[in-house]
C-alpha atoms as a PDB file:
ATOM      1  CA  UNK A   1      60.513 254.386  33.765  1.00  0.00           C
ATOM      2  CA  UNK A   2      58.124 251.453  31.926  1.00  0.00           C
ATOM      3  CA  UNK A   3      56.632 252.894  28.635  1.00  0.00           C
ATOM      4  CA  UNK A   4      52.964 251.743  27.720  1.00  0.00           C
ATOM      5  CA  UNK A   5      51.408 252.376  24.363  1.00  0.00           C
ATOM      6  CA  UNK A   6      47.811 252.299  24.034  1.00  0.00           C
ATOM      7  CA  UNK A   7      46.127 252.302  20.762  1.00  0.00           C
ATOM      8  CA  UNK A   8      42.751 253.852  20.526  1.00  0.00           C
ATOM      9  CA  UNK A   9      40.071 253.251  18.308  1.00  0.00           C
ATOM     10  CA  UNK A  10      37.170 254.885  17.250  1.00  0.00           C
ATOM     11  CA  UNK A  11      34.008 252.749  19.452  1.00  0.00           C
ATOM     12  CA  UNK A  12      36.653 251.727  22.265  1.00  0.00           C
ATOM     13  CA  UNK A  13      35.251 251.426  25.675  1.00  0.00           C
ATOM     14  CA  UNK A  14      36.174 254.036  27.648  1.00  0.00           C
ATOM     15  CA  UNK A  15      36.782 252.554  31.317  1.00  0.00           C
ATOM     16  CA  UNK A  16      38.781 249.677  29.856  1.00  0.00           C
ATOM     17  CA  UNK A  17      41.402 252.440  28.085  1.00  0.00           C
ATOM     18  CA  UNK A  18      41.047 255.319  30.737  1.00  0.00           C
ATOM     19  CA  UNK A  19      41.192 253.649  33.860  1.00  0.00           C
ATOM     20  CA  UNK A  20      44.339 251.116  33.168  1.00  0.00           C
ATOM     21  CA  UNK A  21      45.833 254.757  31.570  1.00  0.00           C
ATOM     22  CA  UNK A  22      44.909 256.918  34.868  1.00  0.00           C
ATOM     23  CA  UNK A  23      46.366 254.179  37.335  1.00  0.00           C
ATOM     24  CA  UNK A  24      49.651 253.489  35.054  1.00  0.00           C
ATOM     25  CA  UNK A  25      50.492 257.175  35.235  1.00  0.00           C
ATOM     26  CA  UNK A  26      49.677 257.931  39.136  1.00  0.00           C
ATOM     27  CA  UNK A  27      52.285 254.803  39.549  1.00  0.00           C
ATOM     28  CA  UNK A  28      54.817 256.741  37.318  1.00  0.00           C
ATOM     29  CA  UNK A  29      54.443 254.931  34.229  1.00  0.00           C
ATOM     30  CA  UNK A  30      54.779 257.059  30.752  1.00  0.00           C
ATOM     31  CA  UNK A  31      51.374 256.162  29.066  1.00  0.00           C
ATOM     32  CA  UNK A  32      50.964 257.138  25.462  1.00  0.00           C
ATOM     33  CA  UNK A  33      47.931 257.205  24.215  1.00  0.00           C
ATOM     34  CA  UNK A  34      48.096 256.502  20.060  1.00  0.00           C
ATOM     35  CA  UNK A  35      45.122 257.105  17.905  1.00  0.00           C
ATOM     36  CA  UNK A  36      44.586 254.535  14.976  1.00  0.00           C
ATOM     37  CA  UNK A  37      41.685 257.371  13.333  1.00  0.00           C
ATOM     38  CA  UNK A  38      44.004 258.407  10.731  1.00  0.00           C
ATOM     39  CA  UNK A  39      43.119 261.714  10.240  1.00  0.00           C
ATOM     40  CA  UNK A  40      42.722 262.973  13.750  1.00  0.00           C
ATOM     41  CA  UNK A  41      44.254 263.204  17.269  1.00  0.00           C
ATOM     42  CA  UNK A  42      40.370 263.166  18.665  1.00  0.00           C
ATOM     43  CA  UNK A  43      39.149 259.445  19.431  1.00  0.00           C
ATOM     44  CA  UNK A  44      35.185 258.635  19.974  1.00  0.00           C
ATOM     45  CA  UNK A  45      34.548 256.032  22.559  1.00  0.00           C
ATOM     46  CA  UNK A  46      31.727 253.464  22.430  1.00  0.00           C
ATOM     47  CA  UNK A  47      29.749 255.916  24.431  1.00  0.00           C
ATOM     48  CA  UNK A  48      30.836 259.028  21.818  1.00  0.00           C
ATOM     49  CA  UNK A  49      33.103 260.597  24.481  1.00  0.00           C
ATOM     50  CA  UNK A  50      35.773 262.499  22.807  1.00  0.00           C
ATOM     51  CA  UNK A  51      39.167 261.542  23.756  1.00  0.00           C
ATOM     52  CA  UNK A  52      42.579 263.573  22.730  1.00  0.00           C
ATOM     53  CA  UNK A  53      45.078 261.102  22.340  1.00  0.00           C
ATOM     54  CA  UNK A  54      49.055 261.946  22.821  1.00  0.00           C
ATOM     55  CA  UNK A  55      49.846 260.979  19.763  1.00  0.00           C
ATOM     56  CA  UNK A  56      49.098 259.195  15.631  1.00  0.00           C
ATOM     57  CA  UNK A  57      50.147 255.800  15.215  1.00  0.00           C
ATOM     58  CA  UNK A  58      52.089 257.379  12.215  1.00  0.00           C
ATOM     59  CA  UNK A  59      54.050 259.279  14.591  1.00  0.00           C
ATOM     60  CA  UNK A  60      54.944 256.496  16.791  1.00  0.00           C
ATOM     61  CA  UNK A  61      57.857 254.148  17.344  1.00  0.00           C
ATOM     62  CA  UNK A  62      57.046 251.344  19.406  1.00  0.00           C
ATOM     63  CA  UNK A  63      60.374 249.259  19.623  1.00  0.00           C
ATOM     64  CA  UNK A  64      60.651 251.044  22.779  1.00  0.00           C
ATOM     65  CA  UNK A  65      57.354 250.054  24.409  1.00  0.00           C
ATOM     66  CA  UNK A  66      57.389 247.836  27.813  1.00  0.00           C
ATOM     67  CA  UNK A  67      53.752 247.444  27.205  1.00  0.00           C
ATOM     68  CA  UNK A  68      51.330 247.414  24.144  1.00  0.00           C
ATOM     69  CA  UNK A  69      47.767 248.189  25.156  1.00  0.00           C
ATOM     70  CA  UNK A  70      44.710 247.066  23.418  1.00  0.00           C
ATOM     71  CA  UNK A  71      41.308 248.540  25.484  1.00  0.00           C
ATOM     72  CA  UNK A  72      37.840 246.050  23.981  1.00  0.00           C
ATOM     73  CA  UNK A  73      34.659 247.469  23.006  1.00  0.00           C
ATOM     74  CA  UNK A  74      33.021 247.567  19.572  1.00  0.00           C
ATOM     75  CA  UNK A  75      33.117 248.326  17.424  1.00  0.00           C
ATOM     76  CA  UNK A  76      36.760 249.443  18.914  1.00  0.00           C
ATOM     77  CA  UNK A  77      38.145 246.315  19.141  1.00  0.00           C
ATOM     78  CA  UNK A  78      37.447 245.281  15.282  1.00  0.00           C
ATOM     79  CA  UNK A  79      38.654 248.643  14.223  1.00  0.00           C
ATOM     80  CA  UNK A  80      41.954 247.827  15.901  1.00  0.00           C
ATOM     81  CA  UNK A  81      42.214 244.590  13.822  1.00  0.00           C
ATOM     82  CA  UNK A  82      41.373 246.359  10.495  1.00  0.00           C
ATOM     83  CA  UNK A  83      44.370 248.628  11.085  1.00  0.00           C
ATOM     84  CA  UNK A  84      47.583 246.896   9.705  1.00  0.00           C
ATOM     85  CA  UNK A  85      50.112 249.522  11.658  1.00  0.00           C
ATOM     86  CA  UNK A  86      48.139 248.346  14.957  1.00  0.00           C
ATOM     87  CA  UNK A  87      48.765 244.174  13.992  1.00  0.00           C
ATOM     88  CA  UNK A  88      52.356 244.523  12.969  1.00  0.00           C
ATOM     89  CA  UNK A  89      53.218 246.628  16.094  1.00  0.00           C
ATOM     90  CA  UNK A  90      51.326 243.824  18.357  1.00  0.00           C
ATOM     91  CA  UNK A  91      52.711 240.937  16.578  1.00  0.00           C
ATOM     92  CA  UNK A  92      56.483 242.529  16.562  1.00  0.00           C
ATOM     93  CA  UNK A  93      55.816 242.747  20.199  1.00  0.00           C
ATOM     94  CA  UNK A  94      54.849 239.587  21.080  1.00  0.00           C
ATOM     95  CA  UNK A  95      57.282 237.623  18.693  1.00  0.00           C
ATOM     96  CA  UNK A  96      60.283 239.752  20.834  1.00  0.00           C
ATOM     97  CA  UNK A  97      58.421 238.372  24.147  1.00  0.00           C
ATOM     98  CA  UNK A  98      57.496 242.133  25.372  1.00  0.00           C
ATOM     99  CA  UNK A  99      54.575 242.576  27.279  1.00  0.00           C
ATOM    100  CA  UNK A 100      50.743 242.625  25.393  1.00  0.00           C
ATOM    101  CA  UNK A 101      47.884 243.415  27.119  1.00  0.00           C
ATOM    102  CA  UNK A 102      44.186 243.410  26.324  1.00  0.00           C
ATOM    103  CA  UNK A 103      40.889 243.552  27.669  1.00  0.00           C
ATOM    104  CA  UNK A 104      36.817 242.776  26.703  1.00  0.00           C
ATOM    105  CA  UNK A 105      36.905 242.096  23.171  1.00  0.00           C
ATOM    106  CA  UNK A 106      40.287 242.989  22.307  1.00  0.00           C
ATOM    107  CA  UNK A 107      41.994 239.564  23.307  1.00  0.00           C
ATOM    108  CA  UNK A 108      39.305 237.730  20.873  1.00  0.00           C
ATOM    109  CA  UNK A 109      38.872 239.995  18.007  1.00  0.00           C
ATOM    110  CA  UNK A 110      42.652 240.878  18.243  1.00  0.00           C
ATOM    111  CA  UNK A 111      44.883 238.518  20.004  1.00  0.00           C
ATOM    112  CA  UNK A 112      43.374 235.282  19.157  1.00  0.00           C
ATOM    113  CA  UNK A 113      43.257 236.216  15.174  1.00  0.00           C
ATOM    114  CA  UNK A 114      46.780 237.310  14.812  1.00  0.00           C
ATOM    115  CA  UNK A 115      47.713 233.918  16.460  1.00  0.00           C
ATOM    116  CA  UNK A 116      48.871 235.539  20.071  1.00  0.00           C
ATOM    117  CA  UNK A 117      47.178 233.591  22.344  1.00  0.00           C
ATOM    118  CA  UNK A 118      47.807 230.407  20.707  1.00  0.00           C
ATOM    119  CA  UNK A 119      48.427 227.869  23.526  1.00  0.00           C
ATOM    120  CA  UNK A 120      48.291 230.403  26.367  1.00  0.00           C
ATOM    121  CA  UNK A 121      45.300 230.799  29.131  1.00  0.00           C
ATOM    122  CA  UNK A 122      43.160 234.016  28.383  1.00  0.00           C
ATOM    123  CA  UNK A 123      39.720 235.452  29.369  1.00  0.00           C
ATOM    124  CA  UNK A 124      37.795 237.841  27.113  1.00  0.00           C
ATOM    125  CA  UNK A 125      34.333 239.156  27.192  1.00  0.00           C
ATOM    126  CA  UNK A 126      31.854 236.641  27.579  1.00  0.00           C
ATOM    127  CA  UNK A 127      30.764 235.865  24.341  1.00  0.00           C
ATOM    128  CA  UNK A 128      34.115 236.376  22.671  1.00  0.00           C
ATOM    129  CA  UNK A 129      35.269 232.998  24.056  1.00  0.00           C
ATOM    130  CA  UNK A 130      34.754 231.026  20.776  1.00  0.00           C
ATOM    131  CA  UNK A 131      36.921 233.054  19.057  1.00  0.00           C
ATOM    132  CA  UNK A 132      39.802 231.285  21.235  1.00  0.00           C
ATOM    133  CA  UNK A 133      39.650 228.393  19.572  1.00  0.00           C
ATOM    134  CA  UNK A 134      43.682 228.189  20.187  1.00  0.00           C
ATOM    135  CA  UNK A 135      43.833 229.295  23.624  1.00  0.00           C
ATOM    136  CA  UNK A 136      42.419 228.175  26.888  1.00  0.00           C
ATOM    137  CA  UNK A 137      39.884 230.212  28.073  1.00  0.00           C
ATOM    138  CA  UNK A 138      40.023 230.966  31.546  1.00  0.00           C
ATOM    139  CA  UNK A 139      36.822 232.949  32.322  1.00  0.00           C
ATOM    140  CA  UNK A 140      38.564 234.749  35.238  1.00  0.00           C
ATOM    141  CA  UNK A 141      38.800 238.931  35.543  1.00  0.00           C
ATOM    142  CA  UNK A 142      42.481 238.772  34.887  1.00  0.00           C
ATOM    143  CA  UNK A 143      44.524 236.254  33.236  1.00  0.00           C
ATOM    144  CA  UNK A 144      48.460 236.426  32.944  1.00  0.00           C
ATOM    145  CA  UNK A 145      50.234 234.067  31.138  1.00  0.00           C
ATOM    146  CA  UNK A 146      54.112 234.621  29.888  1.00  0.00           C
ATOM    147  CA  UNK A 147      54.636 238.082  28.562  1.00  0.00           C
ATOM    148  CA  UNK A 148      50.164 238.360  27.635  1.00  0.00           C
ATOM    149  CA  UNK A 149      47.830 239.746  30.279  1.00  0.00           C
ATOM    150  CA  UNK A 150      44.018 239.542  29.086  1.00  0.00           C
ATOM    151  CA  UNK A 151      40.788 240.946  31.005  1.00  0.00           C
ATOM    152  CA  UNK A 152      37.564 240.554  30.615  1.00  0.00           C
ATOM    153  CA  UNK A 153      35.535 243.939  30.542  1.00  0.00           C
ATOM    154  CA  UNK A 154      34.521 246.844  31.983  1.00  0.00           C
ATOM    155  CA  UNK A 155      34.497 245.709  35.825  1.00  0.00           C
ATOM    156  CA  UNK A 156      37.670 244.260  35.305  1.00  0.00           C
ATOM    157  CA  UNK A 157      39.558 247.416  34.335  1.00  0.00           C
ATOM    158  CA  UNK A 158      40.587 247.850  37.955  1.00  0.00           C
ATOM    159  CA  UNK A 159      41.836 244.557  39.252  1.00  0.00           C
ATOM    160  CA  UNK A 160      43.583 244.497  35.090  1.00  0.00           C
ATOM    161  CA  UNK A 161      45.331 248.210  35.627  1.00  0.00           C
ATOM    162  CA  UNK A 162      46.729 246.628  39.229  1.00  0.00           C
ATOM    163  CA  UNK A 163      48.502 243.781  37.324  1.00  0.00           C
ATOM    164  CA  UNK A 164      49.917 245.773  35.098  1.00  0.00           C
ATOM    165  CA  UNK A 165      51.347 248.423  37.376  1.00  0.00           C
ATOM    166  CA  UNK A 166      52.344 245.397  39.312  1.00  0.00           C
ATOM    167  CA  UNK A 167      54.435 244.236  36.417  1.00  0.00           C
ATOM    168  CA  UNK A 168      55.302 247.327  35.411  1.00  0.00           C
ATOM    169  CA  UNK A 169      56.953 248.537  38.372  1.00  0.00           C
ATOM    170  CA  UNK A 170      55.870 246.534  41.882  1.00  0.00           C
ATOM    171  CA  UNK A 171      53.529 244.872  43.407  1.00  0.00           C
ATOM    172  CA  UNK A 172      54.430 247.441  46.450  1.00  0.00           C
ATOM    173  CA  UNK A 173      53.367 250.760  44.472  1.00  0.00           C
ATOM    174  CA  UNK A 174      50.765 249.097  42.631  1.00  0.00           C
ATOM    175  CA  UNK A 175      49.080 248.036  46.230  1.00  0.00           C
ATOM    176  CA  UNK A 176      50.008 251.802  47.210  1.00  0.00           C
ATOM    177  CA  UNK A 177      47.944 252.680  44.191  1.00  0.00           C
ATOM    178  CA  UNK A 178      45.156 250.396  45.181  1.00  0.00           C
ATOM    179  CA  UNK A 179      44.899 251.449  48.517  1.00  0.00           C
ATOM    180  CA  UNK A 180      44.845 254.936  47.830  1.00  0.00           C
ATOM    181  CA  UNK A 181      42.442 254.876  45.003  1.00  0.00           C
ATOM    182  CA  UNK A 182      40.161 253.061  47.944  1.00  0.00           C
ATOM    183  CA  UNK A 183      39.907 250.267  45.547  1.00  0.00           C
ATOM    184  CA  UNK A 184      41.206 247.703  48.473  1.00  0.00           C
ATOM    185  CA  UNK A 185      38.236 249.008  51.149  1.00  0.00           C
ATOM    186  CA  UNK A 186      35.825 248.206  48.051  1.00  0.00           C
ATOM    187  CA  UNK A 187      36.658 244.629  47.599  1.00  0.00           C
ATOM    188  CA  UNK A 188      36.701 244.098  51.646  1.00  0.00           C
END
């Protein structure tokens, strides 16, 4: 079974963390949810939901991970930046050519400053795009290239969650997924 990590910040946006977490699990992925707060399990979205994560990035290992996850938003995506645990796991990641995903804000504000997307193709929020000054922006809803996936916001959590589950396991249960979700009869 694929294991995904997904660091939450306080101010992430909540459909680009909760909906690529929902449609990883119902295709059998172990999702765990890490909060970066420091001093608490509970993580405030963007929109001041309050969100339980699974576990503290103090608790966590990652050299297991098949998947880190960084969900955009601000001032979520920043926070993730500021915290040094979150860069060295992300970095360690992408240096071993594991998987890295992000979405919105999270491939500009993230990504792009630790040097990740560095001569790749990548889409962020619109917005965020001169902040890849090293990459080649793509503008689309998903972008995949090599071992990076990047989104670019809250409409694209869907379509994004797909891919992953799609890399993550097939492109047969991820469809499954999609179809059962009615997420195919929406886009026909």
């Amino acid at each position: 079974m694929a294991k995904v990590y997904v660091f939450l910040a306080n101010g992430f946006e909540d459909v680009e963390a909760l909906i690529p977490v929902d449609v990883l699990r119902r295709g059998g992925v172990e999702v765990i949810t890490v909060s970066i707060t420091g001093d608490s399990q509970v993580v405030e979205t963007a929109h001041n939901v309050q969100i339980v994560a699974d576990a503290m990035i103090e608790d966590c290992d990652f050299s297991d991970a098949d998947l880190l996850f960084l969900p955009g938003g601000m001032p979520g995506a920043s926070n993730l930046y500021g915290h040094e645990g979150v860069r060295q796991a992300v970095l360690a990641q992408a240096k071993a050519g594991k998987k890295v995903a992000a979405i919105c804000a999270a491939p500009a504000v993230v990504l792009a400053q630790l040097g990740i997307l560095d001569g790749k193709r990548a889409t962020c929020y619109p917005g965020f795009e001169q902040m890849l000054t090293k990459a080649d922006y793509t503008a689309d809803l998903v972008t995949v290239d090599g071992n990076i996936t990047t989104a670019e916001g809250p409409a694209a959590a869907f379509p994004f969650a797909y891919e992953l589950l799609s890399q993550l396991v097939s492109k047969e249960v991820s469809d499954q997924i999609a179809e059962g979700m009615r997420f195919k009869h929406l886009m026909a």
